[in-house]
Protein backbone atom coordinates (compact mmCIF):
# COMPACT_ATOMS: atom_id res chain seq x y z
CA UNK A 1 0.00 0.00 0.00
CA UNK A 2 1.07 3.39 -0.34
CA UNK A 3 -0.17 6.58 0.22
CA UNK A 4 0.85 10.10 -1.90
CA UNK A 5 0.65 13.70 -0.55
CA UNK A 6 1.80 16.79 -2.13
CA UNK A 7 3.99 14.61 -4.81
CA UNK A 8 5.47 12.80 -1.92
CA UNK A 9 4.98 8.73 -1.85
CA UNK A 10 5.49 6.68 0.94
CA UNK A 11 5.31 3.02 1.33
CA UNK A 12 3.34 2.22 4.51
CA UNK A 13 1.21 -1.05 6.38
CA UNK A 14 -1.56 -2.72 5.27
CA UNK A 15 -4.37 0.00 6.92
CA UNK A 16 -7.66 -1.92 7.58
CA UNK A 17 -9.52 1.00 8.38
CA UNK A 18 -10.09 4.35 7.08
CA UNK A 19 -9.55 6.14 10.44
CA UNK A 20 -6.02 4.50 11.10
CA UNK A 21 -4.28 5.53 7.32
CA UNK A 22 -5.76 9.04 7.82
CA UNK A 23 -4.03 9.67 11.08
CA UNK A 24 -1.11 7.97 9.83
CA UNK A 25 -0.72 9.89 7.44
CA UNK A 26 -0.92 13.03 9.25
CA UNK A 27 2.24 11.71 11.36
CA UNK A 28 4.40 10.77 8.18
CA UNK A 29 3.12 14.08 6.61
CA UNK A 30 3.19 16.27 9.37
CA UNK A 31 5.85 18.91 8.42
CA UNK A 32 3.93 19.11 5.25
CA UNK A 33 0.70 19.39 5.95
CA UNK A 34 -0.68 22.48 7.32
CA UNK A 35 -1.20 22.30 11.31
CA UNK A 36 -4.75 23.91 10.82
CA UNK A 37 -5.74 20.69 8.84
CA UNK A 38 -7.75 17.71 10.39
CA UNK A 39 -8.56 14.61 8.71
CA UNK A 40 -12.02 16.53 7.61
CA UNK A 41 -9.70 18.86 5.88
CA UNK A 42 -7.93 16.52 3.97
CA UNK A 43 -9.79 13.85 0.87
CA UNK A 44 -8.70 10.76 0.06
CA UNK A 45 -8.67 9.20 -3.77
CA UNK A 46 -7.91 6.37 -5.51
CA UNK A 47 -8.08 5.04 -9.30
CA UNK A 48 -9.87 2.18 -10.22
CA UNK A 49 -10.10 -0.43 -12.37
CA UNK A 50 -11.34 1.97 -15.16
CA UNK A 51 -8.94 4.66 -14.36
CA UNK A 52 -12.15 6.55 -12.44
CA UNK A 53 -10.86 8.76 -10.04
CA UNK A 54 -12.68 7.84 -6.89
CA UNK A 55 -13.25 9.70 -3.51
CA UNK A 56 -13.11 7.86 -0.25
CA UNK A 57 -14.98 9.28 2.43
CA UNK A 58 -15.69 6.77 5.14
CA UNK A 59 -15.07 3.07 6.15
CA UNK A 60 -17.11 1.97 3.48
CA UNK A 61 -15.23 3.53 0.81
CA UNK A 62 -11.92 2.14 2.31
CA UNK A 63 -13.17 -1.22 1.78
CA UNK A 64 -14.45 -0.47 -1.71
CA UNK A 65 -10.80 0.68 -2.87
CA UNK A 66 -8.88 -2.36 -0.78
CA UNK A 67 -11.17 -5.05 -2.57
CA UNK A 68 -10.94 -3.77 -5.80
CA UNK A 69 -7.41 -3.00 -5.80
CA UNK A 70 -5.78 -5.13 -3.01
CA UNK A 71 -2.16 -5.47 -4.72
CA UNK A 72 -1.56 -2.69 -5.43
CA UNK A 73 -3.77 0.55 -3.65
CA UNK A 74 -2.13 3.83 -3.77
CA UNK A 75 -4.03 6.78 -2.25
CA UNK A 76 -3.89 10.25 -2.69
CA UNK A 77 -4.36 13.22 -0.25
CA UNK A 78 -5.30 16.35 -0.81
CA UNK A 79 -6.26 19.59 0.99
């Protein structure tokens, strides 16, 4: 899995849930993102199958992405 904020990518554990990669990520990220930001200020994406870009909002969403692309997940923050 990796994750990919602000054209920086970072190898990281298998997250099972949505919760635990956000907050992760803010501690790997932390010097660059801003120190106003919480997890509601930041939104998660992935591609899919048929290069959609899709949003991931909740637990639910997690899932979605892990099952559809278990190998090989990479997720992008943004502000």
């Amino acid at each position: 899995m990796k994750i990919i904020f602000a054209g920086e990518t970072k190898r990281v554990p298998e997250f099972k849930s949505f919760e635990d990669i956000v907050n992760y990520s803010h501690s790997v990220f932390k010097s660059d993102m801003s120190a106003e930001s919480t997890h509601h200020d930041l939104k998660l994406f992935y591609m899919d199958e048929d290069n959609d870009i899709i949003s991931v909002d909740c637990q639910s969403d997690f899932d979605l992405a892990l099952q559809s692309n278990s190998a090989k997940v990479k997720f992008v923050f943004a502000e």
